[in-house]
PDB file of N, CA and C in Angstrom:
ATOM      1  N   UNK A   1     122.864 -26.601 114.184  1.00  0.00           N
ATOM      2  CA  UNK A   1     121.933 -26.000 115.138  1.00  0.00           C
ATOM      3  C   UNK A   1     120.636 -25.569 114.435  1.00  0.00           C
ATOM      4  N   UNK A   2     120.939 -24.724 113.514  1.00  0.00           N
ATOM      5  CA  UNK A   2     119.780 -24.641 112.603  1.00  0.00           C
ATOM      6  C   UNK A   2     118.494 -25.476 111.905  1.00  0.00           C
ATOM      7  N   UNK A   3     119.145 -26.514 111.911  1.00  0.00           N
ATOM      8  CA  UNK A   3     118.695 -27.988 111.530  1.00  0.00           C
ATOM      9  C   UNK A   3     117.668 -28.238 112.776  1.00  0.00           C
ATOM     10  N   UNK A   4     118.558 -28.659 113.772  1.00  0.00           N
ATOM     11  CA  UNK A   4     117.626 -28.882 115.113  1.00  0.00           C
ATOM     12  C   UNK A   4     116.236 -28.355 115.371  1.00  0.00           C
ATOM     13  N   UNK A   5     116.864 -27.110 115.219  1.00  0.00           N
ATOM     14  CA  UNK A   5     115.343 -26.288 115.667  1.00  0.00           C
ATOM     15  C   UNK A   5     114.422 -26.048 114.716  1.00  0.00           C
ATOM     16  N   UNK A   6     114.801 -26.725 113.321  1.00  0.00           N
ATOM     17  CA  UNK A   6     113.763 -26.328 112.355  1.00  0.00           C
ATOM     18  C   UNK A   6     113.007 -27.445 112.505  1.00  0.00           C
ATOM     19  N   UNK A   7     113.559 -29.186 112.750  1.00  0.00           N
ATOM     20  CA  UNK A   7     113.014 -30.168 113.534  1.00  0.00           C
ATOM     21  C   UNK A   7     112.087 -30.038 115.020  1.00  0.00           C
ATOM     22  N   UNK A   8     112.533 -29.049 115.745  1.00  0.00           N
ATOM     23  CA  UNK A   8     112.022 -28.944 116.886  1.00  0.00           C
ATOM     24  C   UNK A   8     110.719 -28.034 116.448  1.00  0.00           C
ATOM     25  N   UNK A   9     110.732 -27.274 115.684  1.00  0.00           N
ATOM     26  CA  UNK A   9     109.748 -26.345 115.499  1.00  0.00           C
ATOM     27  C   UNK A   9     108.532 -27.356 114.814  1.00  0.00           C
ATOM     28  N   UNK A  10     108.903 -27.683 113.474  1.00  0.00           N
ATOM     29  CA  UNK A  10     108.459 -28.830 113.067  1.00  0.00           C
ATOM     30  C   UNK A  10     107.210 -29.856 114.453  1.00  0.00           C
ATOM     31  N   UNK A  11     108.263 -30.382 115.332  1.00  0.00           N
ATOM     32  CA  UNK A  11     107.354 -31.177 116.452  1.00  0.00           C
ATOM     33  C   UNK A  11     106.711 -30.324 116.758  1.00  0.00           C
ATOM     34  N   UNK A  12     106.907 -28.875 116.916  1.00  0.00           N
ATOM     35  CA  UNK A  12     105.829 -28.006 118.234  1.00  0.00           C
ATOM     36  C   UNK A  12     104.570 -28.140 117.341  1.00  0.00           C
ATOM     37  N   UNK A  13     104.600 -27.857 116.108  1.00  0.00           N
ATOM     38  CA  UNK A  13     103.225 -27.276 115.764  1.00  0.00           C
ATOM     39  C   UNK A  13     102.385 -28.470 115.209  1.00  0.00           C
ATOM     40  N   UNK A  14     102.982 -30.051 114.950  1.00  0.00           N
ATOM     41  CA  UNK A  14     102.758 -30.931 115.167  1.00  0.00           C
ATOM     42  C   UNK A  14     101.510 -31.242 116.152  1.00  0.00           C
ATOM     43  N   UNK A  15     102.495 -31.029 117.353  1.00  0.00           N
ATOM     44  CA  UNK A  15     101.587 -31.453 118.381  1.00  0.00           C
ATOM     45  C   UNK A  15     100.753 -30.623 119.029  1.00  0.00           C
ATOM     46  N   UNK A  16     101.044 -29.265 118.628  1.00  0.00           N
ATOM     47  CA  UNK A  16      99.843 -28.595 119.025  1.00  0.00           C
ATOM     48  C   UNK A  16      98.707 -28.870 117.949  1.00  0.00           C
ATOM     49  N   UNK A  17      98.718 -28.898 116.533  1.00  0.00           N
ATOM     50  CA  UNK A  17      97.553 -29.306 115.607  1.00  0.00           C
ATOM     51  C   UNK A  17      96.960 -30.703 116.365  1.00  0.00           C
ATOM     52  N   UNK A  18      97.940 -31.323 116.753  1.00  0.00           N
ATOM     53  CA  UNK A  18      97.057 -32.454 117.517  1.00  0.00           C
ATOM     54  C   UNK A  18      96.012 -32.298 118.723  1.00  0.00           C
ATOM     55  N   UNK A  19      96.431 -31.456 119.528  1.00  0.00           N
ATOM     56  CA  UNK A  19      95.566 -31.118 120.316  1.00  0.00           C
ATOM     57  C   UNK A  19      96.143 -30.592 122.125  1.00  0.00           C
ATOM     58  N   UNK A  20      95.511 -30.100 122.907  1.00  0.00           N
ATOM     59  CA  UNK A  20      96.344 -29.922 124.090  1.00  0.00           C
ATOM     60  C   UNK A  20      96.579 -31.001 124.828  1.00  0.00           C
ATOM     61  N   UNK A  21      97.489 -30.791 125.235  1.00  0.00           N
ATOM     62  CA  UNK A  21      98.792 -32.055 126.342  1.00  0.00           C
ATOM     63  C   UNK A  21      98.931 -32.776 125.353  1.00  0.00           C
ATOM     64  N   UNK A  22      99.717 -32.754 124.200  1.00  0.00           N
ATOM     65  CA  UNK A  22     100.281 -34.011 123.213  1.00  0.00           C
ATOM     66  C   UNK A  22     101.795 -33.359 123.208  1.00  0.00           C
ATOM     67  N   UNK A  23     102.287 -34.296 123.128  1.00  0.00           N
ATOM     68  CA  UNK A  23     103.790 -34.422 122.215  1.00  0.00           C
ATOM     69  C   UNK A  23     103.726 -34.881 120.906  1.00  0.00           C
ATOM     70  N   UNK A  24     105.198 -34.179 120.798  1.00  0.00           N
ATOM     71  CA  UNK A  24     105.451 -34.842 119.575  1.00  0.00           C
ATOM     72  C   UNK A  24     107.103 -35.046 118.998  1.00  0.00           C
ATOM     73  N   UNK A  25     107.574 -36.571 118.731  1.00  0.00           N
ATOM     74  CA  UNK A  25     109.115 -36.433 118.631  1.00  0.00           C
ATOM     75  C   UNK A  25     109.223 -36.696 116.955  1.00  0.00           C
ATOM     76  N   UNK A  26     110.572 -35.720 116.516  1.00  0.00           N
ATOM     77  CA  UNK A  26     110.447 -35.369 115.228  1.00  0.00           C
ATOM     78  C   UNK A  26     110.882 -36.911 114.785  1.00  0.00           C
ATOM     79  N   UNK A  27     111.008 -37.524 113.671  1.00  0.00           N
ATOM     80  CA  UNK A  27     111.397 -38.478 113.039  1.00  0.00           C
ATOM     81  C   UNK A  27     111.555 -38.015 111.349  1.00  0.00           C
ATOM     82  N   UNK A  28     111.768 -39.658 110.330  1.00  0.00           N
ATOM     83  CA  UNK A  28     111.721 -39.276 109.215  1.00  0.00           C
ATOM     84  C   UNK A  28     110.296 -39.115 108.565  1.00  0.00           C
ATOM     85  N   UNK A  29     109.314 -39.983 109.348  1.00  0.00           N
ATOM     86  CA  UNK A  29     107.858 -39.899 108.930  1.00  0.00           C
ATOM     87  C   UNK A  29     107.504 -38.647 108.772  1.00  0.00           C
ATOM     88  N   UNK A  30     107.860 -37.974 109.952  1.00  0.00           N
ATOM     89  CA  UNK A  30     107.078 -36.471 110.065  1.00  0.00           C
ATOM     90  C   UNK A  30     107.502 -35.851 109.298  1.00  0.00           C
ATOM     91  N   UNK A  31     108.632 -35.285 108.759  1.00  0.00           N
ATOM     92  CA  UNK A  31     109.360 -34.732 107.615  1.00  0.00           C
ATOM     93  C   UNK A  31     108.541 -35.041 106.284  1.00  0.00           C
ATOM     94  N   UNK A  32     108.191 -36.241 105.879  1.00  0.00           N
ATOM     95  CA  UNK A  32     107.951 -36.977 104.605  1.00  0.00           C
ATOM     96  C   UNK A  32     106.645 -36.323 104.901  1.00  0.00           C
ATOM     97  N   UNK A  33     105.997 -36.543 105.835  1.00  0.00           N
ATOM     98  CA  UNK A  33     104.571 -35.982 106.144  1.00  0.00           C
ATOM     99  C   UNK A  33     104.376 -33.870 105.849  1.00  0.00           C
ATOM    100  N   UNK A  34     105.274 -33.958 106.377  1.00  0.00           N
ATOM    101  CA  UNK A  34     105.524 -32.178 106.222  1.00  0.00           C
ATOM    102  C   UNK A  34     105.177 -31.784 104.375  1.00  0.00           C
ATOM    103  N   UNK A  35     106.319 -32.538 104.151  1.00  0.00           N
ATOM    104  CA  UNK A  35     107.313 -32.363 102.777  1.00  0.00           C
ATOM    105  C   UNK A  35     105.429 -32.470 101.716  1.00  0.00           C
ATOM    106  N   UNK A  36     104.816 -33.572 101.613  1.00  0.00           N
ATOM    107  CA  UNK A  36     103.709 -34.172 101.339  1.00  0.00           C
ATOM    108  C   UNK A  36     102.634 -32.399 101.378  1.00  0.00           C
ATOM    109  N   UNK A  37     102.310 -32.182 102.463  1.00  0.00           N
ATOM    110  CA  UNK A  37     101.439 -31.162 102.726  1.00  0.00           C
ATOM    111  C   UNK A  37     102.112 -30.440 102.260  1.00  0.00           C
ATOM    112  N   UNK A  38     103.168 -29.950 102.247  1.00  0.00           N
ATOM    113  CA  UNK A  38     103.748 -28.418 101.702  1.00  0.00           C
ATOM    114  C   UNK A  38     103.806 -28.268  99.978  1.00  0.00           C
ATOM    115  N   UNK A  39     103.849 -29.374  99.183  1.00  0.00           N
ATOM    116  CA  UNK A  39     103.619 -30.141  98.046  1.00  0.00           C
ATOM    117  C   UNK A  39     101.885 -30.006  98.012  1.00  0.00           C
ATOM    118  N   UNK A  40     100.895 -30.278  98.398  1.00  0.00           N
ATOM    119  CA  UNK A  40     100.020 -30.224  98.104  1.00  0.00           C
ATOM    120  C   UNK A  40      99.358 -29.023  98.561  1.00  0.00           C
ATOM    121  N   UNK A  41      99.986 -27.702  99.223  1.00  0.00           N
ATOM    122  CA  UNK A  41      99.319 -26.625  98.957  1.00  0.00           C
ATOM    123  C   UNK A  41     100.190 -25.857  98.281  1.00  0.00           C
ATOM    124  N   UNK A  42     100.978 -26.407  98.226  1.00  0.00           N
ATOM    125  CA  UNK A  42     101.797 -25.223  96.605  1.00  0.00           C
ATOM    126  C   UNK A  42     100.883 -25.420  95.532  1.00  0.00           C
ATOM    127  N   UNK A  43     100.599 -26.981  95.231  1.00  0.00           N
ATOM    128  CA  UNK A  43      99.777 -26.976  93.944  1.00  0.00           C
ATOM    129  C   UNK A  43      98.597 -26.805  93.909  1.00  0.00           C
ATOM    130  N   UNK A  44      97.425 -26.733  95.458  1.00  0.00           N
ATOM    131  CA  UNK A  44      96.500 -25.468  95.140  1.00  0.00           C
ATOM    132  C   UNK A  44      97.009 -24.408  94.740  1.00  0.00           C
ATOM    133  N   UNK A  45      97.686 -23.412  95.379  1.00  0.00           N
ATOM    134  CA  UNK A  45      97.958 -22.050  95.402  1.00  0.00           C
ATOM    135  C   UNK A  45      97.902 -22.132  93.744  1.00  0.00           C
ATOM    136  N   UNK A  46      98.902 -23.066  93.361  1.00  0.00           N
ATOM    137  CA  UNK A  46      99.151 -22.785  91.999  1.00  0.00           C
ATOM    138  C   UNK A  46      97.753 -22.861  91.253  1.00  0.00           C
ATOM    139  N   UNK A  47      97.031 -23.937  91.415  1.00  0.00           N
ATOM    140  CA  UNK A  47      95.459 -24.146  90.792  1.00  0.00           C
ATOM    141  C   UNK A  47      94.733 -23.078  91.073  1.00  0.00           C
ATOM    142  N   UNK A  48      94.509 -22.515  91.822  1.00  0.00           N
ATOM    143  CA  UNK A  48      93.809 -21.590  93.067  1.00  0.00           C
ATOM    144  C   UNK A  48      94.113 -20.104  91.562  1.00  0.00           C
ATOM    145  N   UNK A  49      95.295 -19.982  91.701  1.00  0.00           N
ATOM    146  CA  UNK A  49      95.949 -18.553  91.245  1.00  0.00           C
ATOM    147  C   UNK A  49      95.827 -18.992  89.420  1.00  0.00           C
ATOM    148  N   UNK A  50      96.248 -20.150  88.734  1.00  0.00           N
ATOM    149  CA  UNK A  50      95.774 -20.464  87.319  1.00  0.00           C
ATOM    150  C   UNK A  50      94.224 -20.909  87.189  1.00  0.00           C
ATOM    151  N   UNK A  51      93.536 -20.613  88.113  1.00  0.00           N
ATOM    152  CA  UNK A  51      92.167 -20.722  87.582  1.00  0.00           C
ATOM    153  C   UNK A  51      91.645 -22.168  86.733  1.00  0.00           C
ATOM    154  N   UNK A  52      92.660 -23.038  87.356  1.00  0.00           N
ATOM    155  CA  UNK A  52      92.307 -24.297  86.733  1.00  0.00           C
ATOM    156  C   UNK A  52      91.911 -25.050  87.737  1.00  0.00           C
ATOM    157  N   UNK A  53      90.712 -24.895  88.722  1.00  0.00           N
ATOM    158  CA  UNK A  53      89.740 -25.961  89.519  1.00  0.00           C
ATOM    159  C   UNK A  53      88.493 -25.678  89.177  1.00  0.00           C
ATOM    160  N   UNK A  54      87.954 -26.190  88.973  1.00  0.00           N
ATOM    161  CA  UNK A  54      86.458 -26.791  88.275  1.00  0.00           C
ATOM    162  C   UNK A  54      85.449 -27.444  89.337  1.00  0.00           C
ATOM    163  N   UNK A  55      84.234 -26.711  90.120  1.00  0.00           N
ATOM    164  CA  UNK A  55      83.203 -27.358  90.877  1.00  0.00           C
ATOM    165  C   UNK A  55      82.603 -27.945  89.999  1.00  0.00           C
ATOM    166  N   UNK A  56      81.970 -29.175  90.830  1.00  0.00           N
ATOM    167  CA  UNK A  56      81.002 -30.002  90.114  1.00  0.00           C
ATOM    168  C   UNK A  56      80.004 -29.991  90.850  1.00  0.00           C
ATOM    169  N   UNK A  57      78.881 -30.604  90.783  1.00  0.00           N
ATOM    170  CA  UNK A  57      77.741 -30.500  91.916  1.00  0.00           C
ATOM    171  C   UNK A  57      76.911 -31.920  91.743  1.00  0.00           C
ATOM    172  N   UNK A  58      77.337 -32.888  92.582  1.00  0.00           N
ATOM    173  CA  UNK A  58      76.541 -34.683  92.497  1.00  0.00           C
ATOM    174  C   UNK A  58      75.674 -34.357  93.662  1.00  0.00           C
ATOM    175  N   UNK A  59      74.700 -34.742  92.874  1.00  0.00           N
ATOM    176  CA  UNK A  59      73.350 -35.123  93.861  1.00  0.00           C
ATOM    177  C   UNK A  59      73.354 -36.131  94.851  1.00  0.00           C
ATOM    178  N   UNK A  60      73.165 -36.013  95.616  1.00  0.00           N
ATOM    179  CA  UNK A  60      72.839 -37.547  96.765  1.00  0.00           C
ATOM    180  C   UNK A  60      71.740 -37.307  96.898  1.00  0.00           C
ATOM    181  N   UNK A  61      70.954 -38.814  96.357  1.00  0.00           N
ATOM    182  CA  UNK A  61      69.567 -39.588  96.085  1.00  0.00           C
ATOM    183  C   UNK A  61      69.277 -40.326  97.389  1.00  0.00           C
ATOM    184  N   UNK A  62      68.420 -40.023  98.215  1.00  0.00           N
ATOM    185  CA  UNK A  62      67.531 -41.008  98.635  1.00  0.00           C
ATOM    186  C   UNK A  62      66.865 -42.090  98.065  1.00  0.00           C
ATOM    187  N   UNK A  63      67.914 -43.286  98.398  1.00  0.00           N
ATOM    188  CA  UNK A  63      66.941 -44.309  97.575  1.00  0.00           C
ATOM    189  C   UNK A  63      66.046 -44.937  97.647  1.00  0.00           C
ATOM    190  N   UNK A  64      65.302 -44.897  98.665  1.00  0.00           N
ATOM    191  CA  UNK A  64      63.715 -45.256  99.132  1.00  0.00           C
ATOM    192  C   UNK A  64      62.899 -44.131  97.647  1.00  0.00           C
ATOM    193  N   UNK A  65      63.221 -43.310  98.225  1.00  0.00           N
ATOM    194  CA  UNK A  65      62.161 -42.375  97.294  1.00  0.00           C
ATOM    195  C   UNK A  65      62.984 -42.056  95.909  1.00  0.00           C
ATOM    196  N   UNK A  66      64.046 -42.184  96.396  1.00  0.00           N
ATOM    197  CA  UNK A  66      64.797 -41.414  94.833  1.00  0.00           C
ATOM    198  C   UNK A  66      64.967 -39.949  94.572  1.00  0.00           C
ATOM    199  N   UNK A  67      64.514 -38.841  95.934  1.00  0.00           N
ATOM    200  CA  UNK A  67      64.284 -37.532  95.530  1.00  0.00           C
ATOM    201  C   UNK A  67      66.019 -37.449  95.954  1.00  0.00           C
ATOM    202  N   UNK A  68      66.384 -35.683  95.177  1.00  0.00           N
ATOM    203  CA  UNK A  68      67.379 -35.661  95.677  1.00  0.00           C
ATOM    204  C   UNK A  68      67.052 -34.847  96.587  1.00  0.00           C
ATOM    205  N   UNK A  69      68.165 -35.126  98.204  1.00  0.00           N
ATOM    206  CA  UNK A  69      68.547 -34.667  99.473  1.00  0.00           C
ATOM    207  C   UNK A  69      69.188 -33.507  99.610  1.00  0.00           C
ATOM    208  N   UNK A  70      70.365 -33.487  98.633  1.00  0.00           N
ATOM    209  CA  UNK A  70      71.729 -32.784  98.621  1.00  0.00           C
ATOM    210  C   UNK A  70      72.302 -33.046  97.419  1.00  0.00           C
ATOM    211  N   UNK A  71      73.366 -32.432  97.608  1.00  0.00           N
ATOM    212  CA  UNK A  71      74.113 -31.731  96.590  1.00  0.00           C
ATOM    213  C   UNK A  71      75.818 -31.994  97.857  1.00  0.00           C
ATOM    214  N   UNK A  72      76.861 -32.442  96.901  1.00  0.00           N
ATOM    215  CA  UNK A  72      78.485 -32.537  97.439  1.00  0.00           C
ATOM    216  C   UNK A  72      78.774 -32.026  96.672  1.00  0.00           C
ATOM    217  N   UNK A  73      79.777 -31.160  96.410  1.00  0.00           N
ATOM    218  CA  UNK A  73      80.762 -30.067  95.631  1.00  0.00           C
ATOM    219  C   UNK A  73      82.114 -30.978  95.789  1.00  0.00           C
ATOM    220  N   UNK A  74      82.651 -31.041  94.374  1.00  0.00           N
ATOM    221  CA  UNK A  74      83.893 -31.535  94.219  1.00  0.00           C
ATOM    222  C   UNK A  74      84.353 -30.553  93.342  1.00  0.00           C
ATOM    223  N   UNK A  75      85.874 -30.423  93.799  1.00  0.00           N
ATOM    224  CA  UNK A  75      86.623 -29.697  92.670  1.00  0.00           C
ATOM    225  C   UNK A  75      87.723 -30.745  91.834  1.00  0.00           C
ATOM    226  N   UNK A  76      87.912 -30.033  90.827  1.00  0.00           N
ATOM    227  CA  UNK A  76      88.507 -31.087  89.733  1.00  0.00           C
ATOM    228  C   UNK A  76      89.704 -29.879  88.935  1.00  0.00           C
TER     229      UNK A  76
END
């Protein structure tokens, strides 16, 4: 029973991140999909909290003129 509804819970918030009037039926995708995201904010938190992400700052060039426009922030 426990199982079920951790699947069922799983679909609700699924399909509400999707948007209003969606469904959503649980499968193995969605799990693997879960499993994936919950894996990749543990290892922010962990980066986040060891102080090991690094901004960078790349210019985007207009290449008619060549001036720079902007600036994209990547972390590393």
């Amino acid at each position: 029973l426990t199982e079920m509804l951790l699947r069922a819970d799983i679909a609700l918030y699924t399909a509400k991140r999707r948007g209003r009037n969606e469904f959503c039926l649980f499968d193995a995708e969605l799990a693997r999909e879960l499993q994936r995201r919950q894996s990749i904010e543990r290892d922010l938190h962990s980066a986040i909290t060891m102080r090991s992400l690094v901004a960078w700052f790349q210019p985007i060039v207009r290449l008619e003129t060549e001036a720079v426009v902007s600036f994209e922030a990547l972390l590393r």
